[in-house]
C-alpha atoms as a PDB file:
ATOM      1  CA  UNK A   1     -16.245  -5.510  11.192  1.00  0.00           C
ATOM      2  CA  UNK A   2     -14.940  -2.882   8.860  1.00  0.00           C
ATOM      3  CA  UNK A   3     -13.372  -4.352   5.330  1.00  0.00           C
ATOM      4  CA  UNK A   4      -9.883  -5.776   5.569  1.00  0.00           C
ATOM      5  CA  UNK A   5      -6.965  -6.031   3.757  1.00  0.00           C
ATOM      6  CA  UNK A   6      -4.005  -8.069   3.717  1.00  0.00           C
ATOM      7  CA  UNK A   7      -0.549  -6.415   2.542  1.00  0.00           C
ATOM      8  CA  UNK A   8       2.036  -9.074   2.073  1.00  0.00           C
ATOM      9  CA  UNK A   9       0.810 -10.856   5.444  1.00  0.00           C
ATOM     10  CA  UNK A  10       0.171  -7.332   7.357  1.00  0.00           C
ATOM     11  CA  UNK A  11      -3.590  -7.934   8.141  1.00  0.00           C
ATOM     12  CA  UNK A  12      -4.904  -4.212   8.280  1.00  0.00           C
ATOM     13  CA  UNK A  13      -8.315  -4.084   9.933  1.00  0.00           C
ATOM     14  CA  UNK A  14     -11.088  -1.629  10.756  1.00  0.00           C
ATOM     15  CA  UNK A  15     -10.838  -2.163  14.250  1.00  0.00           C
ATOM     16  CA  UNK A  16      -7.187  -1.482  14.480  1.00  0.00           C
ATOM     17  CA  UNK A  17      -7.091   1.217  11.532  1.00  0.00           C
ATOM     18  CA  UNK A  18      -9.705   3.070  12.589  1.00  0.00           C
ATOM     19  CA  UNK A  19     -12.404   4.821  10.258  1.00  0.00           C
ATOM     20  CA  UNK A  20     -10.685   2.801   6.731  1.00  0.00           C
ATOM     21  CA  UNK A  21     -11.358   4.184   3.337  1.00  0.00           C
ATOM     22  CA  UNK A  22     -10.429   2.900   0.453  1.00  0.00           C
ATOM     23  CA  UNK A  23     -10.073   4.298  -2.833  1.00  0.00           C
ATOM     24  CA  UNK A  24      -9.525   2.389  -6.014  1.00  0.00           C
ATOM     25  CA  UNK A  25      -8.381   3.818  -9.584  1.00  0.00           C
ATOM     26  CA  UNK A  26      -7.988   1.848 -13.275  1.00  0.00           C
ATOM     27  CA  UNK A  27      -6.382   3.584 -16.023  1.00  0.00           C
ATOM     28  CA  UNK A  28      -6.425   2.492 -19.616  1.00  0.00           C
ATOM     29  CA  UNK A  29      -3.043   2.468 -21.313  1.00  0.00           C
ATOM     30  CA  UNK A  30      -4.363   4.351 -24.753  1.00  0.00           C
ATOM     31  CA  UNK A  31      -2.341   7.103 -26.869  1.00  0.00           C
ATOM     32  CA  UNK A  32      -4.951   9.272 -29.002  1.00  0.00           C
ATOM     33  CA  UNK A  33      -4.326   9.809 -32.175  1.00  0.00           C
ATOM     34  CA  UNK A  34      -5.805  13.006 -33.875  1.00  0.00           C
ATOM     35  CA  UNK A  35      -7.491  12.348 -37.277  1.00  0.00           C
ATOM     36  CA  UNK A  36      -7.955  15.567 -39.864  1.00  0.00           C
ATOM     37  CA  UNK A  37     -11.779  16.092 -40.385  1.00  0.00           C
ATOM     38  CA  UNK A  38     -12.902  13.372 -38.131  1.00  0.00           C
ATOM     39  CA  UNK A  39     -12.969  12.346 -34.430  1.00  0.00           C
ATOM     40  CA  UNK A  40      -9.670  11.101 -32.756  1.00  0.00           C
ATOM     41  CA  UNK A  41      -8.919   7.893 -32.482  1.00  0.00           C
ATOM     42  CA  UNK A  42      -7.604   5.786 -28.896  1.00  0.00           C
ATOM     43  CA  UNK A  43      -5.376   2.814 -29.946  1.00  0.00           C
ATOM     44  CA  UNK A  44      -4.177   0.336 -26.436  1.00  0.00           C
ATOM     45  CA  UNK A  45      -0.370   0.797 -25.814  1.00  0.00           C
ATOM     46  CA  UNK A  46      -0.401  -1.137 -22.688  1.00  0.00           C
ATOM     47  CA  UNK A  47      -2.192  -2.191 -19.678  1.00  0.00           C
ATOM     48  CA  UNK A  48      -3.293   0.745 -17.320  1.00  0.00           C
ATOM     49  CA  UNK A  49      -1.767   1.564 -13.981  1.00  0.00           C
ATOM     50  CA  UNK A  50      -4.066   0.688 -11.108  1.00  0.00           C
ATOM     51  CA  UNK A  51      -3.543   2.460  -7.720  1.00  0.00           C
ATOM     52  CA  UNK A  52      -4.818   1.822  -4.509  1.00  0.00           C
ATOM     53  CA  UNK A  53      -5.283   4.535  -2.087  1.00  0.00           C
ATOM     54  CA  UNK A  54      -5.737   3.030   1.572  1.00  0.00           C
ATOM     55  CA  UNK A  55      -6.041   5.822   4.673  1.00  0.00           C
ATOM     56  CA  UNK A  56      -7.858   5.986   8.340  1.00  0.00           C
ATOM     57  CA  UNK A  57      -6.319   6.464  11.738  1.00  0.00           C
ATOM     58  CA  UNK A  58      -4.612   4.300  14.765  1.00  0.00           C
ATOM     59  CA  UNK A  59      -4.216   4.744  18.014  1.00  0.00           C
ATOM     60  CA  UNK A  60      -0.925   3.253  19.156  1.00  0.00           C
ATOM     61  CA  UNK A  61      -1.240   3.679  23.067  1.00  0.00           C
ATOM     62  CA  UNK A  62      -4.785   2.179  23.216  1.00  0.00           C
ATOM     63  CA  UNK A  63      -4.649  -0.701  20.224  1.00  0.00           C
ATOM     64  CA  UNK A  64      -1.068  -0.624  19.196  1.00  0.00           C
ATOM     65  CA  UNK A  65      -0.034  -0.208  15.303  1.00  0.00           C
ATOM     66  CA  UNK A  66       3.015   1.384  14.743  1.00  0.00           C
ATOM     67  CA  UNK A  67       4.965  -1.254  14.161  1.00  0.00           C
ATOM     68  CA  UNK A  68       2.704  -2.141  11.409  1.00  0.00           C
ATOM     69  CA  UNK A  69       3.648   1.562   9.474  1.00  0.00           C
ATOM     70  CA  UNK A  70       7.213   0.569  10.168  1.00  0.00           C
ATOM     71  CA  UNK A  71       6.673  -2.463   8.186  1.00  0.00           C
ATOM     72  CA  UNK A  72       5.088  -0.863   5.719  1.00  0.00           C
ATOM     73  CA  UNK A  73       7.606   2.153   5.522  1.00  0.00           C
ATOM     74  CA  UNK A  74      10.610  -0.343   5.133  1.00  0.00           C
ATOM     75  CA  UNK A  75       8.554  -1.923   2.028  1.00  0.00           C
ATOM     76  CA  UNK A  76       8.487   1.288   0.798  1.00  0.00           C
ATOM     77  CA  UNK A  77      11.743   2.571   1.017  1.00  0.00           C
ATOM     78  CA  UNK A  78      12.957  -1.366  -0.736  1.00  0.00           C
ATOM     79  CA  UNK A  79      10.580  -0.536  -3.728  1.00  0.00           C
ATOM     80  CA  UNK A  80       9.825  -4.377  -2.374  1.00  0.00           C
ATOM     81  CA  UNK A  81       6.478  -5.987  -4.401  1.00  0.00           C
ATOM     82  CA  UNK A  82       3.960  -6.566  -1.823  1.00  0.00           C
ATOM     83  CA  UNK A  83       0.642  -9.401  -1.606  1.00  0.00           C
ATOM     84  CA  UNK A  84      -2.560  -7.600  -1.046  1.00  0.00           C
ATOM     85  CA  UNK A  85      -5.685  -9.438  -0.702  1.00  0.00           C
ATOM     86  CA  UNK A  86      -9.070  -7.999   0.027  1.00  0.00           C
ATOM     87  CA  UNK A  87     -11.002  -9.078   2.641  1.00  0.00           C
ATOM     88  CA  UNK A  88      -7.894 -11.903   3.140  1.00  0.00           C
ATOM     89  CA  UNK A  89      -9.930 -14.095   0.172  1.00  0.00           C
ATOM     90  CA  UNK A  90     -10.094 -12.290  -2.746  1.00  0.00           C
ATOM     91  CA  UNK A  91      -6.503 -11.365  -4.366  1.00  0.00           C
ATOM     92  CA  UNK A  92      -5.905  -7.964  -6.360  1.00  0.00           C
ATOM     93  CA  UNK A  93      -2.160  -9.248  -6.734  1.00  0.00           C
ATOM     94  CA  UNK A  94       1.105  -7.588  -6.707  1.00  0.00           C
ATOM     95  CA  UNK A  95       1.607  -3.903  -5.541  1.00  0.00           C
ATOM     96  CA  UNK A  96       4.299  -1.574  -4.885  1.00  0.00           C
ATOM     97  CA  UNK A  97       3.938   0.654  -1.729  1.00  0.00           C
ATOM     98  CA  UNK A  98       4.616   4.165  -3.597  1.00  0.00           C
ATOM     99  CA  UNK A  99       3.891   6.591  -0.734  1.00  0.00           C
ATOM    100  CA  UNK A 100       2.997   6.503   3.261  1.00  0.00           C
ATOM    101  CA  UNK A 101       2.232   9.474   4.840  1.00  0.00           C
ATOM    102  CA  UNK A 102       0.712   9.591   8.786  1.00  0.00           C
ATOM    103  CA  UNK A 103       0.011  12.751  11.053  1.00  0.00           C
ATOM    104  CA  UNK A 104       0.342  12.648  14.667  1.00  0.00           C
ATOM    105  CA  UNK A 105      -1.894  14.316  17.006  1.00  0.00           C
ATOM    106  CA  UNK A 106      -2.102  14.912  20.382  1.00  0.00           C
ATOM    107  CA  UNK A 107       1.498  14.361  21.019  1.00  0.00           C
ATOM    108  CA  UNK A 108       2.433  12.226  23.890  1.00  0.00           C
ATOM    109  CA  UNK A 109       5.423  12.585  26.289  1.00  0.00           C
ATOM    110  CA  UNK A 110       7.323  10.021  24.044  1.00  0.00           C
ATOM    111  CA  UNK A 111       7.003  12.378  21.193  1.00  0.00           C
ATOM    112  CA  UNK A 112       4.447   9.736  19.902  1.00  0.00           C
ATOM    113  CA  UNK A 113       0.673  10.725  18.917  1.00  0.00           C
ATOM    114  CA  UNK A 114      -2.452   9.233  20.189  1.00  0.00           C
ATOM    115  CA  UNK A 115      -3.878   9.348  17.244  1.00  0.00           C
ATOM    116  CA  UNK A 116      -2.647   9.235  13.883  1.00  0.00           C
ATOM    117  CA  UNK A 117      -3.843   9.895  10.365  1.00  0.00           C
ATOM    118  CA  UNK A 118      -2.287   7.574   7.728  1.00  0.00           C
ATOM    119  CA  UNK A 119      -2.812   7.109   4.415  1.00  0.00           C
ATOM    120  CA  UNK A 120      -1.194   4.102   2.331  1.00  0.00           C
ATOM    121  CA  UNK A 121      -0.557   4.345  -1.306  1.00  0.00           C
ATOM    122  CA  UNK A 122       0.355   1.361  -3.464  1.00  0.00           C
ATOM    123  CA  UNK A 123       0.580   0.780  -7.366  1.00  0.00           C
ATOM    124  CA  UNK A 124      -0.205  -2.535  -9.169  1.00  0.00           C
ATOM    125  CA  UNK A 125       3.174  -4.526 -10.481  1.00  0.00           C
ATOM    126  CA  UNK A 126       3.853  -7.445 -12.443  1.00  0.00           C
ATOM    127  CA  UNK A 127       4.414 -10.478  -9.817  1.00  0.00           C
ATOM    128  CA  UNK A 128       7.816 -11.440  -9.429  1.00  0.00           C
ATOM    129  CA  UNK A 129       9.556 -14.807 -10.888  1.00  0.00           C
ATOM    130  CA  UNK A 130       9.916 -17.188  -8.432  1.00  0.00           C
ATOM    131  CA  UNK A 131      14.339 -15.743  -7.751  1.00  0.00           C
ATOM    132  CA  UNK A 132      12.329 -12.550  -7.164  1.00  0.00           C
ATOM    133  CA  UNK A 133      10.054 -13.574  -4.541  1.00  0.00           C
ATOM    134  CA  UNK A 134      12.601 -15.722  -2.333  1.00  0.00           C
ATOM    135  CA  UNK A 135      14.649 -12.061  -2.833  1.00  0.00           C
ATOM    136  CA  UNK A 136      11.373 -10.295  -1.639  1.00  0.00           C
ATOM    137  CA  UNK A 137      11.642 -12.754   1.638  1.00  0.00           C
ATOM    138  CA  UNK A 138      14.911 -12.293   2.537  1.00  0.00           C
ATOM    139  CA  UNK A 139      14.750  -8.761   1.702  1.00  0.00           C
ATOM    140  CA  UNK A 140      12.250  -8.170   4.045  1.00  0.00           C
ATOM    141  CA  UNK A 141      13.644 -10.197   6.685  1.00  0.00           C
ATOM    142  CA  UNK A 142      16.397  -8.237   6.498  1.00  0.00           C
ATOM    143  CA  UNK A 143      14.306  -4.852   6.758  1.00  0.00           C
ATOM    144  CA  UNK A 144      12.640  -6.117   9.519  1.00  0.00           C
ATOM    145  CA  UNK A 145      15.722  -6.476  11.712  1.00  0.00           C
ATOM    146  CA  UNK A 146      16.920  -3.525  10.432  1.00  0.00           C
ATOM    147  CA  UNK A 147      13.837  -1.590  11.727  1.00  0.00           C
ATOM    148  CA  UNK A 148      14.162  -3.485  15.038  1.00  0.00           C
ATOM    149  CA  UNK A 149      18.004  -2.107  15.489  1.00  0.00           C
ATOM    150  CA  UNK A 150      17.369   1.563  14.343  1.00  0.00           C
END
């Protein structure tokens, strides 16, 4: 089974996202500071931005998976702090979905592709107070229908 991820309860699998990657990235949060006659020094400012860079492919006539970029999209259009867990044990904490992009191919009669490329982009975030995660619930819920209705 390929490696699995859960985004704020979204379980995203190999066998439904076909051919996953995932790509990781840590940053230090240092200023350099340039010293006359000497090397530069890098003095800590803050904590560094990680990013996570998830992308593969679905096929939504044969295993389904739309629905699950629709959730996605609507957490990215809130700016809503999403869970992500990898391997649905092993916490990396709270994220912000900062960019979805997918490409469909081999367009259908329904205008919808049989297979299509995505590629899931999410930044690390400070975990919301406990006001801010009820908000995150309901704000969800709310997305939720909304995608349903659109």
């Amino acid at each position: 089974m390929s490696e699995i991820f859960v985004i704020d309860g979204l379980v995203v699998e190999g066998w439904l996202f076909g051919n996953l990657t995932v790509g990781e990235n840590t940053t230090g949060g240092t200023v350099r500071k340039e010293i006359l006659g000497a090397k530069a020094r890098h003095e800590k400012t803050k904590i560094g931005d990680d990013t996570l860079e998830i992308s593969g492919k679905i096929a939504p006539k044969t295993f389904g998976g739309l629905q699950h970029m629709s959730y996605l999209q609507s957490a990215c259009r809130d700016s809503m702090p999403v869970y992500v867990t990898r391997g649905g044990v092993n916490p990396m904490g709270w994220f912000i979905v900062t960019n979805i992009s997918n490409g469909h191919r081999h367009i259908d009669v329904d205008g919808t592709g049989r297979l299509v490329d995505f590629s899931i982009q999410l930044e690390a975030t400070e975990s919301p107070s406990a006001l801010g995660i009820v908000s995150t619930v309901l704000n969800r819920i709310t997305s939720i229908i909304g995608e349903l209705f659109r």
